[in-house]
PDB file of N, CA and C in Angstrom:
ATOM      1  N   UNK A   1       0.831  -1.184   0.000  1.00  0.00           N
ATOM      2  CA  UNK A   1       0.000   0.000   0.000  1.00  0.00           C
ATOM      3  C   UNK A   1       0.877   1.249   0.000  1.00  0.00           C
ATOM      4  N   UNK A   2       0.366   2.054  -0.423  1.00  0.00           N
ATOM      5  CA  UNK A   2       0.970   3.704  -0.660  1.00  0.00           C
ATOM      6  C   UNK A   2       0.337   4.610   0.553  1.00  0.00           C
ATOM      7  N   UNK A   3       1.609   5.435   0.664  1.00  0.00           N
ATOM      8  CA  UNK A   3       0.839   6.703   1.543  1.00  0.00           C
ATOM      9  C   UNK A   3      -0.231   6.953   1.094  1.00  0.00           C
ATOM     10  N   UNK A   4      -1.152   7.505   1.862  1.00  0.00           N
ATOM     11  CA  UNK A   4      -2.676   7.949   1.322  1.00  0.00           C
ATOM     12  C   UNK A   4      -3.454   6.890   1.296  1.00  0.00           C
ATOM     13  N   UNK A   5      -3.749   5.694   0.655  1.00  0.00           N
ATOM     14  CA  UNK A   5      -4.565   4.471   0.656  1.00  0.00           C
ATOM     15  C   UNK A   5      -5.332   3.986   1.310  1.00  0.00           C
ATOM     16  N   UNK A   6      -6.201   3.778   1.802  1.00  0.00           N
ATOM     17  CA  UNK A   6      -7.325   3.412   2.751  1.00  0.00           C
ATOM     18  C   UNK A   6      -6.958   1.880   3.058  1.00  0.00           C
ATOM     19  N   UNK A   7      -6.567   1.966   4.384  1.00  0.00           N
ATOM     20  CA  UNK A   7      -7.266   0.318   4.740  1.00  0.00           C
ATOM     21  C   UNK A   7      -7.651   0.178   5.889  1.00  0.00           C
ATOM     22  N   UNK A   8      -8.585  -0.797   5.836  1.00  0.00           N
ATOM     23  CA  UNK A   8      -9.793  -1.495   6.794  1.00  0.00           C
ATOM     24  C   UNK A   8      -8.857  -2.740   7.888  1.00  0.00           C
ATOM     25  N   UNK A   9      -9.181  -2.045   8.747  1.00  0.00           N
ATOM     26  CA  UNK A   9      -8.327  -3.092   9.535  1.00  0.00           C
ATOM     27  C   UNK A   9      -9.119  -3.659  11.240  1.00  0.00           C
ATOM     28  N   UNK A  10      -8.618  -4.758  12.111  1.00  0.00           N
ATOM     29  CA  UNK A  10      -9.677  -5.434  12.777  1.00  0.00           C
ATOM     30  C   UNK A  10      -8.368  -4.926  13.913  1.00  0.00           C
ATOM     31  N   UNK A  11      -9.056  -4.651  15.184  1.00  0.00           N
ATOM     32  CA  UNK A  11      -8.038  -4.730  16.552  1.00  0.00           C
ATOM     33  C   UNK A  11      -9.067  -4.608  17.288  1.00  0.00           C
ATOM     34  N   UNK A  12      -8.785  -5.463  18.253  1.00  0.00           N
ATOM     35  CA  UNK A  12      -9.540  -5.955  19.603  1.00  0.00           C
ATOM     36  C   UNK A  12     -11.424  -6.034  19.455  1.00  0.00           C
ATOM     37  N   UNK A  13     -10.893  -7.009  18.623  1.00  0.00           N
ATOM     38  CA  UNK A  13     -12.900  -7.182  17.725  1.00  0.00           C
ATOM     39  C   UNK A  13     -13.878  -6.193  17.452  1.00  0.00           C
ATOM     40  N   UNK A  14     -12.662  -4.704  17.241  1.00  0.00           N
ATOM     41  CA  UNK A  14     -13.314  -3.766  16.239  1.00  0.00           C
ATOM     42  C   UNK A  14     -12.595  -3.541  15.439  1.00  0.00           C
ATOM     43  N   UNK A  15     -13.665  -3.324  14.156  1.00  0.00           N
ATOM     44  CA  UNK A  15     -13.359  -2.796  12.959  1.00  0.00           C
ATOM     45  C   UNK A  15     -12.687  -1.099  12.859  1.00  0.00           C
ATOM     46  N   UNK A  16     -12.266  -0.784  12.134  1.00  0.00           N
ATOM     47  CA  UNK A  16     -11.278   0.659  11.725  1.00  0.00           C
ATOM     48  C   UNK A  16     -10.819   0.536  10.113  1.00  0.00           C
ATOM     49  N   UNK A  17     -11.315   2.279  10.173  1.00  0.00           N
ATOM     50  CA  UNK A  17     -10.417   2.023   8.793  1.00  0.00           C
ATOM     51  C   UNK A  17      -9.200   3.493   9.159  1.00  0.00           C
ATOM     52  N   UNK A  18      -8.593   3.613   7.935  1.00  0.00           N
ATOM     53  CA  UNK A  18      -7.366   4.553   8.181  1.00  0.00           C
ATOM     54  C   UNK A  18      -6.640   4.692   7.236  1.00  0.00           C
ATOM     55  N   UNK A  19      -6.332   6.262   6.821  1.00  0.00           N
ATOM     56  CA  UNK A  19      -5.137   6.482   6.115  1.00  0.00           C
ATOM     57  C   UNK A  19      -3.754   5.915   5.895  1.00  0.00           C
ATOM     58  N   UNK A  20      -3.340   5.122   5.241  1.00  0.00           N
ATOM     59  CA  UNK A  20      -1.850   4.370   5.455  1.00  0.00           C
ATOM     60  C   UNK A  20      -1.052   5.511   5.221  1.00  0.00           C
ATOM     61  N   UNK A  21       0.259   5.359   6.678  1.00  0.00           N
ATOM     62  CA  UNK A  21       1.109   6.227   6.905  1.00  0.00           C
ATOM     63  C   UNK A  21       0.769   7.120   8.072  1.00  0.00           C
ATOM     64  N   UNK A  22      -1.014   6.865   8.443  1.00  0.00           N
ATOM     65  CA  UNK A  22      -1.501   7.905   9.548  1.00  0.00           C
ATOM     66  C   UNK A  22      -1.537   6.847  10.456  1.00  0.00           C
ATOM     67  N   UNK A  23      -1.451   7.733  11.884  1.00  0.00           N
ATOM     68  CA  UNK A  23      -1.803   6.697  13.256  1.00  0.00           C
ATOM     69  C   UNK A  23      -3.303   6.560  13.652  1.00  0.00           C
ATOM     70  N   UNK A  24      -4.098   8.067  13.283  1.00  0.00           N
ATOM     71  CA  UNK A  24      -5.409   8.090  13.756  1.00  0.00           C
ATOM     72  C   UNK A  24      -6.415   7.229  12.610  1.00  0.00           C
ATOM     73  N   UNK A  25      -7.486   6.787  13.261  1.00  0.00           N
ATOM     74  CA  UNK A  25      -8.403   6.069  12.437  1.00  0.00           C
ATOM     75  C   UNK A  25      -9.299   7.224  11.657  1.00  0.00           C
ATOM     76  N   UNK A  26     -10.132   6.740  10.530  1.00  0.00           N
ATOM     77  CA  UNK A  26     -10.934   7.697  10.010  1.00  0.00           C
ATOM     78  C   UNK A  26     -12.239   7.727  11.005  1.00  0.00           C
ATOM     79  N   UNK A  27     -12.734   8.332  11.557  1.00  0.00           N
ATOM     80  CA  UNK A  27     -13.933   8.130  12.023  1.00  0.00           C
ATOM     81  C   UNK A  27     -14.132   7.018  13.661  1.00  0.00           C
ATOM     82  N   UNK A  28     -15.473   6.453  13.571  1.00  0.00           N
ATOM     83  CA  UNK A  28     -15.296   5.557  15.149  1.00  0.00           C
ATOM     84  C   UNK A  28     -15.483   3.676  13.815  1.00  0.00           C
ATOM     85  N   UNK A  29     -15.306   2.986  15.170  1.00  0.00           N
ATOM     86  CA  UNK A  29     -15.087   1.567  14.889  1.00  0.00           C
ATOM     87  C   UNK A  29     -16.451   1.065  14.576  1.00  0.00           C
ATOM     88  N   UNK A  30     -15.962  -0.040  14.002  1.00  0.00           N
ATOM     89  CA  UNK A  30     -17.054  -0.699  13.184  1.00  0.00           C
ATOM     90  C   UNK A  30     -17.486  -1.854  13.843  1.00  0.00           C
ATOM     91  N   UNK A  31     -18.327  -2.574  14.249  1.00  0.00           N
ATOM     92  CA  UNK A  31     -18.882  -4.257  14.569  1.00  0.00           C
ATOM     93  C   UNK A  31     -18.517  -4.972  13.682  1.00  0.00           C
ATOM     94  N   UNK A  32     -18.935  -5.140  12.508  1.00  0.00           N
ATOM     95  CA  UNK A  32     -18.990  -5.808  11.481  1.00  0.00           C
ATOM     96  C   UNK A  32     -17.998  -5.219  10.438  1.00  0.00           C
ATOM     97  N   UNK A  33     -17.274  -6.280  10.184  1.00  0.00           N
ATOM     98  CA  UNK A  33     -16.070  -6.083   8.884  1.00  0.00           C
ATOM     99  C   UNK A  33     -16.954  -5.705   7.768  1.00  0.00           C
ATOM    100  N   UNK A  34     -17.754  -5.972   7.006  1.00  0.00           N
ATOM    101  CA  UNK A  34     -18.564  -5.681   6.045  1.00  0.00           C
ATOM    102  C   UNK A  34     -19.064  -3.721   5.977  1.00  0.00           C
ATOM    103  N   UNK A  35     -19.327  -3.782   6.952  1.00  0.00           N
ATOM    104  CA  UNK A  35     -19.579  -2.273   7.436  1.00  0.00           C
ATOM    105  C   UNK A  35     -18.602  -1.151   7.084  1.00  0.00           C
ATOM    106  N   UNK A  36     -17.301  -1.472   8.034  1.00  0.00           N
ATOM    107  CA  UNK A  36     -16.022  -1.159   7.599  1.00  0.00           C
ATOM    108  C   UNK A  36     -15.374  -0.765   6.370  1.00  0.00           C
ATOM    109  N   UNK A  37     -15.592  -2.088   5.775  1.00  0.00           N
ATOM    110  CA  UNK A  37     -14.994  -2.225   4.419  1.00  0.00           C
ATOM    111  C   UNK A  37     -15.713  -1.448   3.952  1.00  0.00           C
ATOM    112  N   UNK A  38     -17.230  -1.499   3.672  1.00  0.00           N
ATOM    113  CA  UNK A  38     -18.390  -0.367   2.604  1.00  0.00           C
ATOM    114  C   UNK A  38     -17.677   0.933   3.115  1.00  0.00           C
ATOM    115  N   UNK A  39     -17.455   1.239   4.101  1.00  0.00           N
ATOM    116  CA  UNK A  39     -17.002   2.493   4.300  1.00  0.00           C
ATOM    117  C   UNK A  39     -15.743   3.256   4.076  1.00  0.00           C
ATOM    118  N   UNK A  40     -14.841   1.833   4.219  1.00  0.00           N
ATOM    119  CA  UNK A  40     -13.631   2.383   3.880  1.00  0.00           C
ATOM    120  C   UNK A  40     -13.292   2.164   2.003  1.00  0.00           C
ATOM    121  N   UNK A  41     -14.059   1.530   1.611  1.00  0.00           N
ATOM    122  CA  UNK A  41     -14.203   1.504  -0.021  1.00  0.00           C
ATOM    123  C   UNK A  41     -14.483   3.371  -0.598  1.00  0.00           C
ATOM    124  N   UNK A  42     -15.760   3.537   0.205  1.00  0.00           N
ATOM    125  CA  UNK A  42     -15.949   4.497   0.001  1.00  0.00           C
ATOM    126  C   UNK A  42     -15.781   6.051  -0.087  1.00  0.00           C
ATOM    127  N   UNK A  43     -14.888   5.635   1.259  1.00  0.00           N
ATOM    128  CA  UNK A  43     -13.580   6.822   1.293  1.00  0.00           C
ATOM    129  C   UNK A  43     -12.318   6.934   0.343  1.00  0.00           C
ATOM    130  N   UNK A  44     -12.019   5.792  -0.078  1.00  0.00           N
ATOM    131  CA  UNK A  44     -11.091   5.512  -1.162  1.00  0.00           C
ATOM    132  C   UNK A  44     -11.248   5.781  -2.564  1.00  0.00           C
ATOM    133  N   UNK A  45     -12.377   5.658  -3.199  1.00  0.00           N
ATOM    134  CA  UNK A  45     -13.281   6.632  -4.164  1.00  0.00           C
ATOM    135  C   UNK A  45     -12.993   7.741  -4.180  1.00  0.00           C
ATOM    136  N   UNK A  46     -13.617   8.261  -3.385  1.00  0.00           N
ATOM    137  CA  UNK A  46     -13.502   9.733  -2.756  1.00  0.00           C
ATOM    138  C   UNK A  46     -12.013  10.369  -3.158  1.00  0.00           C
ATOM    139  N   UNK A  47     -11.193   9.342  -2.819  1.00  0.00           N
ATOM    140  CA  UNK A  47     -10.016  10.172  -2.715  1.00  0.00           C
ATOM    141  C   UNK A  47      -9.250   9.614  -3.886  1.00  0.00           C
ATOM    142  N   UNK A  48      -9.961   8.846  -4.543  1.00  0.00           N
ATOM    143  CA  UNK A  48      -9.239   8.342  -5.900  1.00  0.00           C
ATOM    144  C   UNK A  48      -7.736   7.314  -5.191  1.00  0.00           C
ATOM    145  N   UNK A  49      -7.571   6.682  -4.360  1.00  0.00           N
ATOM    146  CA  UNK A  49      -6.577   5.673  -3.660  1.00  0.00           C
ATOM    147  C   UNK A  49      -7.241   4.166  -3.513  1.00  0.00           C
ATOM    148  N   UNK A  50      -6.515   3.807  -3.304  1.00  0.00           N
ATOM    149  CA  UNK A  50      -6.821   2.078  -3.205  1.00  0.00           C
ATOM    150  C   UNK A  50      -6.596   1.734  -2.044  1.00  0.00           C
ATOM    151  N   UNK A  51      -7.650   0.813  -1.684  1.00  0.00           N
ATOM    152  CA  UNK A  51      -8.479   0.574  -0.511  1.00  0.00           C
ATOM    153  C   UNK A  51      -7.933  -1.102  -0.119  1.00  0.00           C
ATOM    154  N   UNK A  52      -7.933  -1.695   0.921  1.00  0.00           N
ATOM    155  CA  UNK A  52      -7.288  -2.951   1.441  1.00  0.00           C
ATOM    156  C   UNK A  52      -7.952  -3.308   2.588  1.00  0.00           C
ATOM    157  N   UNK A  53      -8.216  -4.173   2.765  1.00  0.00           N
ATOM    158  CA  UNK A  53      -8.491  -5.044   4.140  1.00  0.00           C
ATOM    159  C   UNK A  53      -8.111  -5.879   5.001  1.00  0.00           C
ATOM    160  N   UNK A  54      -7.383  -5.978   6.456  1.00  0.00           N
ATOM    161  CA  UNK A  54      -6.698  -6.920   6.727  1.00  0.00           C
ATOM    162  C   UNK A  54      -7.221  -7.095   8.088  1.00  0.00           C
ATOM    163  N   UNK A  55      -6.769  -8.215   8.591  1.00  0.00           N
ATOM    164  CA  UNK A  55      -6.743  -8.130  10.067  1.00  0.00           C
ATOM    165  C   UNK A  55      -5.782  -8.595  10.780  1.00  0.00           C
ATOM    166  N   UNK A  56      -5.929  -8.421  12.315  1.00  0.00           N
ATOM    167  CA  UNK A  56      -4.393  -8.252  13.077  1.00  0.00           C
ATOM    168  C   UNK A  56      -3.259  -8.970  12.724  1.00  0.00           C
ATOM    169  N   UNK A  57      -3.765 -10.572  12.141  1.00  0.00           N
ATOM    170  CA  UNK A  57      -2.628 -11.029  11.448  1.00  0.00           C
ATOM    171  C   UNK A  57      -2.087 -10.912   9.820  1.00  0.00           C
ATOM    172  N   UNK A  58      -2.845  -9.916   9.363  1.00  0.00           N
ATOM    173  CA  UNK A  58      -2.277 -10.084   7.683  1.00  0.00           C
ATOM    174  C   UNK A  58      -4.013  -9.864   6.882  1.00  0.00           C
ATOM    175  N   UNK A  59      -4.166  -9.754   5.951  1.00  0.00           N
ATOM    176  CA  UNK A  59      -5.175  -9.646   4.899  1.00  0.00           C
ATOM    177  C   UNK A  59      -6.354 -10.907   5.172  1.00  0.00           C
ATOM    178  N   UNK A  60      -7.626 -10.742   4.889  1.00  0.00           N
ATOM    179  CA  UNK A  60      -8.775 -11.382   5.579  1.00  0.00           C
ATOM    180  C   UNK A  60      -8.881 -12.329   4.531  1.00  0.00           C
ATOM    181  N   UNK A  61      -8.942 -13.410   4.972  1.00  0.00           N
ATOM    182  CA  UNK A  61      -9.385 -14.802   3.526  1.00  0.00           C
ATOM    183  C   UNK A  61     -10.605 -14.473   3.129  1.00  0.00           C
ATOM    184  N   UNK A  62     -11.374 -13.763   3.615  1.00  0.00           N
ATOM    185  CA  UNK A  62     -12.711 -13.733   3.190  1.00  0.00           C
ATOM    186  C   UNK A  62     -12.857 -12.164   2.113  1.00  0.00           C
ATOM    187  N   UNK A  63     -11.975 -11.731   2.159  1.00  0.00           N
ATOM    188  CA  UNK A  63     -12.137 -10.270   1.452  1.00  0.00           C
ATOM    189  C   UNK A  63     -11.038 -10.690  -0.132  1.00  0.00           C
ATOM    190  N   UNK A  64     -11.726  -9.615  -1.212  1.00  0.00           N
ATOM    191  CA  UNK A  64     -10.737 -10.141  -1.953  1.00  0.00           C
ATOM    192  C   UNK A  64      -8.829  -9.363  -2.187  1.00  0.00           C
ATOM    193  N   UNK A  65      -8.773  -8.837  -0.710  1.00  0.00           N
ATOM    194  CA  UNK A  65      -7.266  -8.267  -0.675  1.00  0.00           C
ATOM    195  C   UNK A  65      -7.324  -6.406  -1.191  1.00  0.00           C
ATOM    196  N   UNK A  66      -6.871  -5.882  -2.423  1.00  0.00           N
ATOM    197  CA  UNK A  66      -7.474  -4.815  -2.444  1.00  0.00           C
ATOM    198  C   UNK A  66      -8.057  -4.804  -3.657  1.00  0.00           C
ATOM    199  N   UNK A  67      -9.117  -3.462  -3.398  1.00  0.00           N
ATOM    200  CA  UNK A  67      -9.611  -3.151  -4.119  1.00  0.00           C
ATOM    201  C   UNK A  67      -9.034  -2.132  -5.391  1.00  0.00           C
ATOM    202  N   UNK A  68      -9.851  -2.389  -7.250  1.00  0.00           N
ATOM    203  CA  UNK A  68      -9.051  -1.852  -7.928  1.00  0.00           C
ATOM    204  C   UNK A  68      -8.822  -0.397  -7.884  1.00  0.00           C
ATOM    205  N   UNK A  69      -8.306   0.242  -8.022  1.00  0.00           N
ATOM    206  CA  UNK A  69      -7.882   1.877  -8.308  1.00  0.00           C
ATOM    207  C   UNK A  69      -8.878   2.158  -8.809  1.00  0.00           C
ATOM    208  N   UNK A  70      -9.172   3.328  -8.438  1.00  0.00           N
ATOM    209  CA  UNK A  70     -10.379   4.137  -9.337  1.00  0.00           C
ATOM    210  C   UNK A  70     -10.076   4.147 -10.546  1.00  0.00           C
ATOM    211  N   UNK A  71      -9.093   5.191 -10.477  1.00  0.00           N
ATOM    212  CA  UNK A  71      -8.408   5.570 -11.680  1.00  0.00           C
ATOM    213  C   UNK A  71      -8.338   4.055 -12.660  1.00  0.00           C
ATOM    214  N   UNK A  72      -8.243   3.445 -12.146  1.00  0.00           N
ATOM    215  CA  UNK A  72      -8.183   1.662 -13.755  1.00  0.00           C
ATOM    216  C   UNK A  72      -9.741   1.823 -13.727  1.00  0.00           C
ATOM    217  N   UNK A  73     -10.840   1.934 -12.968  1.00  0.00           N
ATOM    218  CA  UNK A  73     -11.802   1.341 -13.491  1.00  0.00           C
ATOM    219  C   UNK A  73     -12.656   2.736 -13.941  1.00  0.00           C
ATOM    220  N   UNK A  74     -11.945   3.757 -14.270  1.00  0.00           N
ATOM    221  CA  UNK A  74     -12.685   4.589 -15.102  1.00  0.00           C
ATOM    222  C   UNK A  74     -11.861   5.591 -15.827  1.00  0.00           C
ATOM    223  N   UNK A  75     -10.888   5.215 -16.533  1.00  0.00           N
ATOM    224  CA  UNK A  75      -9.640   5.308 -16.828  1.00  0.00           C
ATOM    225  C   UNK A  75     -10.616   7.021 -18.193  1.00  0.00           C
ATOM    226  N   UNK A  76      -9.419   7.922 -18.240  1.00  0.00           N
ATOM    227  CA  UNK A  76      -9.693   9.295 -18.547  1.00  0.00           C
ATOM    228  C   UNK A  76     -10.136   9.057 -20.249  1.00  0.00           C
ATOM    229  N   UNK A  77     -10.999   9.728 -21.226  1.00  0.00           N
ATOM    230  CA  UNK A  77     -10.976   9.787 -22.082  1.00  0.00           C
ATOM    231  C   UNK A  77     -12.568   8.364 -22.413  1.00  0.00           C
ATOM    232  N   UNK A  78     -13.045   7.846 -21.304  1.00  0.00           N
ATOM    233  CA  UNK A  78     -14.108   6.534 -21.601  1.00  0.00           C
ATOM    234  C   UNK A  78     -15.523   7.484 -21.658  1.00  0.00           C
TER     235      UNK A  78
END
């Protein structure tokens, strides 16, 4: 991940998401990873960065790792 990038991350069976490279979280914690993630997807949009999900030990088997760049899926000139 790059400075700036959003990722969704799990500590002490709450959800967070957060600027990579920042210490503070975006906002308050989440219950549900699903929650999280919609939110931290959505901030990542926003900011045109790519978005990730992991938890305390490494990236979630259940998520598909990150999400694509804005910028690829609506690439300038379409």
């Amino acid at each position: 991940m790059a400075a700036g990038d959003i990722e969704t991350f799990h500590r002490d069976g709450i959800w967070f998401n957060r600027i990579e490279g920042e210490s503070q979280t975006l906002g308050d914690g989440f219950a549900a990873e699903a929650e999280a993630a919609k939110v931290g997807r959505e901030a990542a949009v926003a900011r045109q960065v790519q978005h990730s999900v992991r938890s305390e030990e490494g990236p979630s088997a259940d998520a598909p790792g990150e999400d694509p760049h804005p910028r690829d899926l609506y690439p300038r000139g379409s």
